[in-house]
Protein backbone atom coordinates (compact mmCIF):
# COMPACT_ATOMS: atom_id res chain seq x y z
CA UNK A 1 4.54 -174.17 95.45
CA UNK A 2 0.90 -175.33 94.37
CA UNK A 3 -0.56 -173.21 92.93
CA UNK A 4 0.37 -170.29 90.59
CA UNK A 5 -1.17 -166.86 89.77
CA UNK A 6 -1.18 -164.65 86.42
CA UNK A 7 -2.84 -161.23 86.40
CA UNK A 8 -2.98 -159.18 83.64
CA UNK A 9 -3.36 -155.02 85.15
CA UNK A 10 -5.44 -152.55 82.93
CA UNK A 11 -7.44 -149.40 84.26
CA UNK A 12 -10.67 -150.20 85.13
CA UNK A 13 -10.64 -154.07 86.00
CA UNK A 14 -7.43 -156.75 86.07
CA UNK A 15 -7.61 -160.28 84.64
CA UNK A 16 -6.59 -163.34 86.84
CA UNK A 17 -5.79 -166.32 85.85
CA UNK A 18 -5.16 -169.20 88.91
CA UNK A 19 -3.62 -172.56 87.67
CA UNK A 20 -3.11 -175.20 90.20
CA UNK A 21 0.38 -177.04 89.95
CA UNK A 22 -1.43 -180.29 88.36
CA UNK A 23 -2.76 -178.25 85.50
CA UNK A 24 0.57 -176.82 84.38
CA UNK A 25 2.16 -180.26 84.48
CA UNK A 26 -1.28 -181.74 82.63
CA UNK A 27 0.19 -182.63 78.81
CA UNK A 28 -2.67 -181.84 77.36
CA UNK A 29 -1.87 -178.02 78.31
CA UNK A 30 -5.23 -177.87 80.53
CA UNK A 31 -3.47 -174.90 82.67
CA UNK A 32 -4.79 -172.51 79.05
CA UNK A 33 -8.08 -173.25 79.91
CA UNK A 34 -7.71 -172.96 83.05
CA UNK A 35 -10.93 -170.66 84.61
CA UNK A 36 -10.42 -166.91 84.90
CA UNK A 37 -12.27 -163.98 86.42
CA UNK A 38 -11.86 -160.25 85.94
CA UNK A 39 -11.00 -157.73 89.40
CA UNK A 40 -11.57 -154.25 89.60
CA UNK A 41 -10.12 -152.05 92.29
CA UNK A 42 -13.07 -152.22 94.71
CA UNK A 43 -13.66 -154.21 98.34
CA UNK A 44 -16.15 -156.00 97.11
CA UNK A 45 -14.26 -157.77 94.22
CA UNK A 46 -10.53 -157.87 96.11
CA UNK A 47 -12.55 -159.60 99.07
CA UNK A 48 -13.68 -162.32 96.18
CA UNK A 49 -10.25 -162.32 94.94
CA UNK A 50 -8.60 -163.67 98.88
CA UNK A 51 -11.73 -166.19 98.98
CA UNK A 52 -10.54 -167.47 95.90
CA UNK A 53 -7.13 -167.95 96.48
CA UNK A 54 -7.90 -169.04 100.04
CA UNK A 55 -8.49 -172.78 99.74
CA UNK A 56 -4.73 -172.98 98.25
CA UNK A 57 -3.06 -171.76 101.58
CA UNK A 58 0.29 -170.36 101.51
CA UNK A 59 1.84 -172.19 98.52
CA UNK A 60 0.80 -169.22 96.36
CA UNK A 61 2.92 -167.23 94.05
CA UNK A 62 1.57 -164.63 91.95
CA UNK A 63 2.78 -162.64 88.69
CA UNK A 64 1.75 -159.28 88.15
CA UNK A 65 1.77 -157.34 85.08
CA UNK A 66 4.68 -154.48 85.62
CA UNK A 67 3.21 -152.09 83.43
CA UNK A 68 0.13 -151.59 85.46
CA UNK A 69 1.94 -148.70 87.73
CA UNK A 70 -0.79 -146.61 89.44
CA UNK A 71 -3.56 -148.84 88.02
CA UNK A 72 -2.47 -151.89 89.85
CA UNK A 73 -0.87 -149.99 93.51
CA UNK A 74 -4.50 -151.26 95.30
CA UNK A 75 -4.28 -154.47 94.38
CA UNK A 76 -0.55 -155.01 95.43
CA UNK A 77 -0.71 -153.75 98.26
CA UNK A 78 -3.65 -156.25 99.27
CA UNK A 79 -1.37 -159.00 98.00
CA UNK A 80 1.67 -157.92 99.73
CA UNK A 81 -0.58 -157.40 103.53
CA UNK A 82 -1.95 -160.99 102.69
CA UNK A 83 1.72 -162.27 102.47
CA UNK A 84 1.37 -163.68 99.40
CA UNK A 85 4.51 -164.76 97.64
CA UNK A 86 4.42 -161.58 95.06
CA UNK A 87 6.56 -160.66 91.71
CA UNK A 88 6.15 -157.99 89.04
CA UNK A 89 6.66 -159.30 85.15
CA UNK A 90 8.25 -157.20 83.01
CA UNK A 91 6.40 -157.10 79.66
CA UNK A 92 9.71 -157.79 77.44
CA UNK A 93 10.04 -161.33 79.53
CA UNK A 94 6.13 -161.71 79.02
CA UNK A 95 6.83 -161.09 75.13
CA UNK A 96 10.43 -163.51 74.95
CA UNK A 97 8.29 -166.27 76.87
CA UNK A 98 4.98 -166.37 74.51
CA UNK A 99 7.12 -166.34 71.80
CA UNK A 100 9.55 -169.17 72.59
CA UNK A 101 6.34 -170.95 73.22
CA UNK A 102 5.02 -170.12 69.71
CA UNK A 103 2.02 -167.72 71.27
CA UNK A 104 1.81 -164.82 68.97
CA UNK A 105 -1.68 -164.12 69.83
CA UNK A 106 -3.21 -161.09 72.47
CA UNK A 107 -5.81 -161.56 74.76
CA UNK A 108 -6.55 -160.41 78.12
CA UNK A 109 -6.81 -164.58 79.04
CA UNK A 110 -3.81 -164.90 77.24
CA UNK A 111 -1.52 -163.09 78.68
CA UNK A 112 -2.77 -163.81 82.28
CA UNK A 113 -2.53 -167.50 81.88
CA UNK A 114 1.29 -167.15 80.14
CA UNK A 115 2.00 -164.70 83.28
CA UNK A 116 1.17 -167.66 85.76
CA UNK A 117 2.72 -170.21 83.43
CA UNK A 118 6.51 -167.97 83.03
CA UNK A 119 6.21 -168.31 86.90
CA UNK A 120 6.00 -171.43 87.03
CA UNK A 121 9.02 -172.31 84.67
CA UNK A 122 10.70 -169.92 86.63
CA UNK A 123 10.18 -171.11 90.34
CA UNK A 124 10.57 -175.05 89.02
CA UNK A 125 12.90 -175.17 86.59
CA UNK A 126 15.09 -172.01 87.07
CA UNK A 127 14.62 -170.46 83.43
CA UNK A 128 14.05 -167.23 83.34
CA UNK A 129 13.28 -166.75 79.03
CA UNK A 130 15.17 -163.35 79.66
CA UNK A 131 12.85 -162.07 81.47
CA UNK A 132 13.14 -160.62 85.22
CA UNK A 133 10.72 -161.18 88.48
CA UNK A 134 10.71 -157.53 90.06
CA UNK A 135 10.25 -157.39 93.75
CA UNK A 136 6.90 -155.76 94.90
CA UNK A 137 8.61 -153.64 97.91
CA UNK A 138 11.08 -152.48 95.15
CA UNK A 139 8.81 -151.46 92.69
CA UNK A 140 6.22 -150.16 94.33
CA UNK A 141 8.40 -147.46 95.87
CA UNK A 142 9.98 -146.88 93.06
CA UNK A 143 6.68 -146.26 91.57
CA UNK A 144 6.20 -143.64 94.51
CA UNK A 145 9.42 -141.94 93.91
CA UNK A 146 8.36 -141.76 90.36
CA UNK A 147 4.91 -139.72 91.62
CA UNK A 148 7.05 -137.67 94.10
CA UNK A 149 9.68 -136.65 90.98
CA UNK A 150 6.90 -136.01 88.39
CA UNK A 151 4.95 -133.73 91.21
CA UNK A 152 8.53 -132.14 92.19
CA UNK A 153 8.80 -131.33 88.69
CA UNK A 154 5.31 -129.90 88.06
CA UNK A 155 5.51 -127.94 90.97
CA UNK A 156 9.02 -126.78 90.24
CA UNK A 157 8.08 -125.52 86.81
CA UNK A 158 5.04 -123.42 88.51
CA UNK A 159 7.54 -121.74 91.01
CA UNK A 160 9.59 -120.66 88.19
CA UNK A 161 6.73 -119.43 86.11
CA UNK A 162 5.33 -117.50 89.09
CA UNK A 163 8.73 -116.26 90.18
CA UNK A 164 9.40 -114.97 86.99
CA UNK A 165 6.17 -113.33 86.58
CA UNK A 166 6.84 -111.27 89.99
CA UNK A 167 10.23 -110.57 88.45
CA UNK A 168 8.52 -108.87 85.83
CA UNK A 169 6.40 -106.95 88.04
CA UNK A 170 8.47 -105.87 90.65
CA UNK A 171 10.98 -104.70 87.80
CA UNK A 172 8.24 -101.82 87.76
CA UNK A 173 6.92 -101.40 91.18
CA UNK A 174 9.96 -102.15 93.38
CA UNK A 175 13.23 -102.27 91.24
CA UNK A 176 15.23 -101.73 93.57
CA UNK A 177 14.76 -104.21 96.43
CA UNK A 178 13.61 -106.91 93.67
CA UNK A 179 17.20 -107.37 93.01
CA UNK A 180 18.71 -107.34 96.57
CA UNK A 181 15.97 -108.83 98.54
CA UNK A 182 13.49 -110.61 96.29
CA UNK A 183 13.47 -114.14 98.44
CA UNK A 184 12.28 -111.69 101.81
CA UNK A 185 9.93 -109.86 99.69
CA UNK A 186 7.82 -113.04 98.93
CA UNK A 187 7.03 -112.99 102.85
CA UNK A 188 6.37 -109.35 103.04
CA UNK A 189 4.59 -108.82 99.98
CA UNK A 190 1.79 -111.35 100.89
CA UNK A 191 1.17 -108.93 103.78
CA UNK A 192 1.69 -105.51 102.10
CA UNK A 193 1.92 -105.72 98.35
CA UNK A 194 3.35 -103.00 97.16
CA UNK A 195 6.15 -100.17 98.17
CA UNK A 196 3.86 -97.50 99.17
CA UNK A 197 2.08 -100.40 101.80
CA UNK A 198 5.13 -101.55 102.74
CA UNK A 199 6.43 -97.89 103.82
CA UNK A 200 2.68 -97.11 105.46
CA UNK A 201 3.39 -99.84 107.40
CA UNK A 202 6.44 -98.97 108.80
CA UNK A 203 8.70 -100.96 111.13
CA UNK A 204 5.89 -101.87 113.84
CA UNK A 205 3.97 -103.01 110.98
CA UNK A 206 7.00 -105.49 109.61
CA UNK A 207 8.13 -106.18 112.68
CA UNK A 208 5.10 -109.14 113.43
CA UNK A 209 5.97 -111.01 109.93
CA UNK A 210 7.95 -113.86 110.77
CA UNK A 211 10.41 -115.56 108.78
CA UNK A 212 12.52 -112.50 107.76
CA UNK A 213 15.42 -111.14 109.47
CA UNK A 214 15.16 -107.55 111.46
CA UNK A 215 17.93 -106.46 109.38
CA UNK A 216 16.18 -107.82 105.70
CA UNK A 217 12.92 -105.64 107.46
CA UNK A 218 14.98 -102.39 108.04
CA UNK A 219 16.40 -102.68 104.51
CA UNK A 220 13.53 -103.32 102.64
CA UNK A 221 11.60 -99.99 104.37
CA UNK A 222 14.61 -97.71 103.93
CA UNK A 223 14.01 -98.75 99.89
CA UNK A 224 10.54 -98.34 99.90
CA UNK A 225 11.11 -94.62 100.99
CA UNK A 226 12.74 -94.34 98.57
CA UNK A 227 11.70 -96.22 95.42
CA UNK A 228 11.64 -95.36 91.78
CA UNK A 229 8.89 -97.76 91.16
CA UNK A 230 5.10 -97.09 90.07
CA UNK A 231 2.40 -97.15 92.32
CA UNK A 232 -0.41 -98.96 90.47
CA UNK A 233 -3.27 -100.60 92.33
CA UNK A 234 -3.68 -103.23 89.60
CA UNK A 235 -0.27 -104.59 90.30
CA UNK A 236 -0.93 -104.25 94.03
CA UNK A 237 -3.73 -107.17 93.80
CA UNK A 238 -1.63 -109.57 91.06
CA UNK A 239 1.57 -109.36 93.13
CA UNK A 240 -0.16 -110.41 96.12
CA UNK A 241 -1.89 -113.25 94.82
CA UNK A 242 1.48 -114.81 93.24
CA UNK A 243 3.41 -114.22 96.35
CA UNK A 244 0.54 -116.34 97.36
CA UNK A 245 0.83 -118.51 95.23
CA UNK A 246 4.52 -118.57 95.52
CA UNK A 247 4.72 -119.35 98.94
CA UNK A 248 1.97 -122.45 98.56
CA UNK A 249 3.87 -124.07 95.61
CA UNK A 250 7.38 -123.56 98.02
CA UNK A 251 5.92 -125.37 100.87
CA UNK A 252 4.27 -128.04 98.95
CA UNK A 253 7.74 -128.66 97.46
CA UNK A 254 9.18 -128.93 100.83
CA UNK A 255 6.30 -131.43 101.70
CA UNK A 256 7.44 -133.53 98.87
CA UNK A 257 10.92 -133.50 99.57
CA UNK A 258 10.64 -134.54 103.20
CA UNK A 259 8.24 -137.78 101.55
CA UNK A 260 11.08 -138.56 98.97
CA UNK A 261 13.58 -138.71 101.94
CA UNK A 262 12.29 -140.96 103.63
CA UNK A 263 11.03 -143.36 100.78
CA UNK A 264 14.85 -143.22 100.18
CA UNK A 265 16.07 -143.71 103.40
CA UNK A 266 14.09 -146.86 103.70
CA UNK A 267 14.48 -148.00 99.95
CA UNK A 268 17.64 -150.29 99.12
CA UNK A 269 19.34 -148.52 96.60
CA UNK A 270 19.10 -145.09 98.44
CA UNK A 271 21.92 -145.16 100.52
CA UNK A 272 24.09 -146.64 97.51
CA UNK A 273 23.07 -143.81 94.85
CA UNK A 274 23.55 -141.21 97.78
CA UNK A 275 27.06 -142.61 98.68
CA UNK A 276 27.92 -141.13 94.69
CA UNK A 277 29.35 -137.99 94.49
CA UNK A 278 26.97 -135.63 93.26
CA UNK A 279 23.88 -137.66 93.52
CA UNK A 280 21.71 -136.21 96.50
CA UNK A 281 17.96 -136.97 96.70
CA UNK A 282 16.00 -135.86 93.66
CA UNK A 283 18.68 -137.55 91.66
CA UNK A 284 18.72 -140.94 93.66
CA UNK A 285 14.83 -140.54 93.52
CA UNK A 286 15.11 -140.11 89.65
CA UNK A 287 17.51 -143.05 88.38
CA UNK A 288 15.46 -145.30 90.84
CA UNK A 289 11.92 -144.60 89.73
CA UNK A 290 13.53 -145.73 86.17
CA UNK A 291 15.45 -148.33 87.05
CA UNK A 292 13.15 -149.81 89.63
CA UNK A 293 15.21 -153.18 89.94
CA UNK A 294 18.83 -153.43 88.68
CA UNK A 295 17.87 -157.63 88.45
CA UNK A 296 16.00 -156.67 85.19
CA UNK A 297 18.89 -155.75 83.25
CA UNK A 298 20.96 -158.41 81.95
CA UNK A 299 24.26 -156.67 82.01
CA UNK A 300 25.64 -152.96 82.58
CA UNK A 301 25.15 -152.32 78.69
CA UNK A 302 21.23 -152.85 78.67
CA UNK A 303 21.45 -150.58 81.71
CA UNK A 304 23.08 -147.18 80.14
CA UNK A 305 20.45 -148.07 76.82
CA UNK A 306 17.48 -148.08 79.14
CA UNK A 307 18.84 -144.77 80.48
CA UNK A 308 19.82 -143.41 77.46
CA UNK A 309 23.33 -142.68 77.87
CA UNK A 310 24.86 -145.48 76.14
CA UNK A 311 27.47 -143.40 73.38
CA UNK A 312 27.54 -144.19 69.67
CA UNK A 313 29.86 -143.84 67.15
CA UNK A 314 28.82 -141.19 64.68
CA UNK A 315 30.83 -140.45 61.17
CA UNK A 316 29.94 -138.80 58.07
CA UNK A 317 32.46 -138.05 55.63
CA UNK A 318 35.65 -137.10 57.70
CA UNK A 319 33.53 -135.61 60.71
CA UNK A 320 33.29 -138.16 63.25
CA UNK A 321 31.59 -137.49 66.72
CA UNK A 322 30.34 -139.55 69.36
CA UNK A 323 26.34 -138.79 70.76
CA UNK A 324 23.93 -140.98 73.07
CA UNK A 325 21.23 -143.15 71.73
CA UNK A 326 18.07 -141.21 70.83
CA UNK A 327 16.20 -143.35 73.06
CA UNK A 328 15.90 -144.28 77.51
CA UNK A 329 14.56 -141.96 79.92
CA UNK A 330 14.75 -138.22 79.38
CA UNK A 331 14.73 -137.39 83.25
CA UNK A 332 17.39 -139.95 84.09
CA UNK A 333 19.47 -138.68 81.43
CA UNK A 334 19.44 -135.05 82.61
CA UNK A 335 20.07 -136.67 86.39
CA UNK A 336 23.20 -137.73 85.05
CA UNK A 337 24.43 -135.27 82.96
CA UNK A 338 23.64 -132.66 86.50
CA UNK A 339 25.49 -135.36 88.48
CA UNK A 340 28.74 -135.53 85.83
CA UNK A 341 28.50 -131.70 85.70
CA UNK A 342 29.07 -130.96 89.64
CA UNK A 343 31.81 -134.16 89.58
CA UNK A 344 33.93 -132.66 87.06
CA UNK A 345 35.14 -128.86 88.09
CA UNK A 346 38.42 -128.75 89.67
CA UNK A 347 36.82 -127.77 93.02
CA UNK A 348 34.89 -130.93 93.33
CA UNK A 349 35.76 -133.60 95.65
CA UNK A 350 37.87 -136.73 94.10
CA UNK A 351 36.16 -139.26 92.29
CA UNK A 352 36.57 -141.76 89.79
CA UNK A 353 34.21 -139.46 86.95
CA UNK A 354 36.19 -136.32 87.87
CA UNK A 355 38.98 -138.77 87.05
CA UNK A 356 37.53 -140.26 83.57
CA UNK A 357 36.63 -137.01 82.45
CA UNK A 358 40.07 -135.68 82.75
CA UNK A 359 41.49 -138.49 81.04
CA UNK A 360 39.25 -137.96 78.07
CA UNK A 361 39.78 -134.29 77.69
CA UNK A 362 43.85 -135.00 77.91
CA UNK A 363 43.13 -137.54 75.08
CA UNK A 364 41.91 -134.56 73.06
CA UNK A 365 38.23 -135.59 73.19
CA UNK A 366 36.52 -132.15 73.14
CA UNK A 367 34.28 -131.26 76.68
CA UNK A 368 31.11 -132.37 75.52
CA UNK A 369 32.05 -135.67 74.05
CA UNK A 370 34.02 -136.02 77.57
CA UNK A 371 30.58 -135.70 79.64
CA UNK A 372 28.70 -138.06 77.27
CA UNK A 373 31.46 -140.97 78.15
CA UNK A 374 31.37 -140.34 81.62
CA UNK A 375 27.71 -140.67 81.81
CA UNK A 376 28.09 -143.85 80.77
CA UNK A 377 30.90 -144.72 83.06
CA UNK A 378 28.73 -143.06 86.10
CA UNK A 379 25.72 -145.60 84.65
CA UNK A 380 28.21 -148.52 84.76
CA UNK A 381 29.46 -148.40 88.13
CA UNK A 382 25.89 -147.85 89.19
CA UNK A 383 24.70 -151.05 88.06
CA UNK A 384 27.99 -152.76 89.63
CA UNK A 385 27.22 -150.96 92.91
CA UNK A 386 23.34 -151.85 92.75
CA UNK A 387 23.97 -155.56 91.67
CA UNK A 388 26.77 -155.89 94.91
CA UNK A 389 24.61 -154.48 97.01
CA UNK A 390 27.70 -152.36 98.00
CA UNK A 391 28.47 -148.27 98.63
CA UNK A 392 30.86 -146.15 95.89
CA UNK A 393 33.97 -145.95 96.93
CA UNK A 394 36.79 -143.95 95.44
CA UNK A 395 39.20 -146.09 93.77
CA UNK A 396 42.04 -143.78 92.23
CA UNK A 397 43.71 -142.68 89.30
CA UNK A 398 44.52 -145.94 87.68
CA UNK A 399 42.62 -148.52 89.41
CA UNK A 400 39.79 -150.42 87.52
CA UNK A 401 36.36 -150.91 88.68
């Protein structure tokens, strides 16, 4: 490798630092003031940004600031169709590296040329200064699950909100088929909002709607004949636009479910977190838009803190109780408190949490303490799945992981 690349991601432009091989091996620390230019995400400057690194051939690799996320998706994804020799830099290495090497200050230039020269150590001399070189394919998808879950989420909120809301309102106009029929309903009501329509209309009206069965049809008209609800014109036009509204926000979910599955299915650690009892897509999706790349943590420990499940002891007095750290990823942590829920009823298929949870509760730890621990048992044999590249398999009652 000749030549090596620091770039430094913001929002509006990137900073790029290229030091040629001789420069970082130059004692009198040239490769610092070494010349830099700034990129934004436009044609114009990423077409500057290949000239430039075109005289050095193929013996380019490149650092790129990890925190960038959206800001910097462009840019890698020019890098990655050029073939360049790509790695993300988390920003705790950036931090451990600058400050072995004494660099306390924060610049733009700075941190771009450090970026370039932690890549160098770390392709020459095999030190890493604890900090991890994330593979573009990994985290940009992750990145893209992490878009998919926080849309999934947005979306999922506004379902509920409307759903409720035509709760409410049916409650008035159409009690009685809002509680045996309230999924058909969001079909027919876009079409005839209200009882009284809905029994104008008849069967030969109903009968064209698709996606609701004959029998659904019959029974909704014989309650509409017979309703207790009010007939209100005002709630007519409101129920129709949030069955609307309903409907969009239900097929845009399905639109973002279908993207997530495949992202998955072609991601690495998909098939792994899927193999887990309990963990089906938004879950895998989830832990692996926060994890990203399992080669960042150092050990299984600094995984369960970045999610947040790792327990601690808590005692006052002669109360003692055990909780999870306050801090790690809110979204991961519900993930696996959903996944540890569905593992641990009697029902459930066998598993090694089903089988730690058990243990704990026999050992007279109380139900929620139980869950807690076996979060952080899930978490561990995560990170020893992810790191072997390897499914979950069952193990037993008494056999160690």
């Amino acid at each position: 490798m000749n030549t090596y690349v620091g770039i430094d991601v913001h929002r509006s432009f990137h900073q790029v630092a290229i030091i040629p091989s001789e420069l970082m091996i130059d004692k009198g620390r040239a490769w610092e003031k070494a010349q830099q230019f700034r990129v934004t995400n436009s044609r114009e400057d990423f077409d500057d940004l290949l000239d430039r690194l075109k005289p050095y051939g193929t013996e380019v690799a490149i650092a790129i600031d990890h925190t960038g996320g959206h800001y910097s998706a462009p840019l890698v994804n020019l890098l990655v169709q050029n073939d360049y020799e790509l790695y993300y830099l988390h920003p705790s290495g950036l931090r451990n590296f600058k400050k072995g090497k004494g660099q306390v200050d924060k610049t733009d230039r700075i941190d771009a040329a450090y970026m370039a020269r932690a890549l160098y150590y770390f392709k020459t001399h095999g030190d890493d200064y604890h900090f991890s070189m994330l593979s573009p394919r990994i985290g940009t998808d992750a990145e893209l699950l992490r878009t998919i879950v926080t849309q999934r989420l947005v979306y999922t909120k506004l379902k509920t909100q409307t759903s409720n809301r035509l709760h409410h309102l049916l409650t008035s106009t159409f009690p009685e088929a809002e509680k045996t029929c309230f999924d058909q309903l969001m079909t027919i009501l876009q079409h005839y909002p209200s009882a009284a329509a809905i029994k104008a209309a008849g069967e030969d009206g109903l009968r064209p709607i698709k996606g609701v069965q004959s029998r659904k049809k019959h029974q909704i008209l014989e309650l509409a004949q017979n309703t207790i609800g009010v007939n209100a014109a005002s709630y007519s036009e409101a129920i129709r636009n949030l069955t609307i509204q309903y409907s969009d926000l239900d097929q845009q979910l399905k639109i973002l479910d279908l993207r997530m599955i495949d992202v998955l299915n072609e991601h690495p650690y998909g098939p792994i977190l899927k193999s887990f009892p309990g963990i089906a897509d938004a879950a895998a999706a989830t832990l692996i838009a926060t994890i990203k790349d399992i080669s960042y943590y150092a050990d299984r420990d600094a995984l369960k803190k970045h999610l947040g499940v790792a327990p601690r002891t808590k005692q006052s007095g002669n109360g003692k109780g055990i909780g999870v750290l306050p801090h790690g990823n809110r979204d991961s942590r519900r993930a696996l408190f959903q996944v540890v829920f569905s593992c641990i009823p009697p029902q459930s298929p066998p598993s090694d949490f089903r089988d730690y949870y058990n243990k704990k509760r026999l050992e007279g730890m109380a139900g929620t303490r139980a869950i807690v621990c076996t979060m952080a048992k899930l978490t561990e044999v995560i990170y020893h799945c992810l790191r072997a590249n390897e499914k979950y398999v069952y193990k037993g009652i008494g056999n160690k992981r």
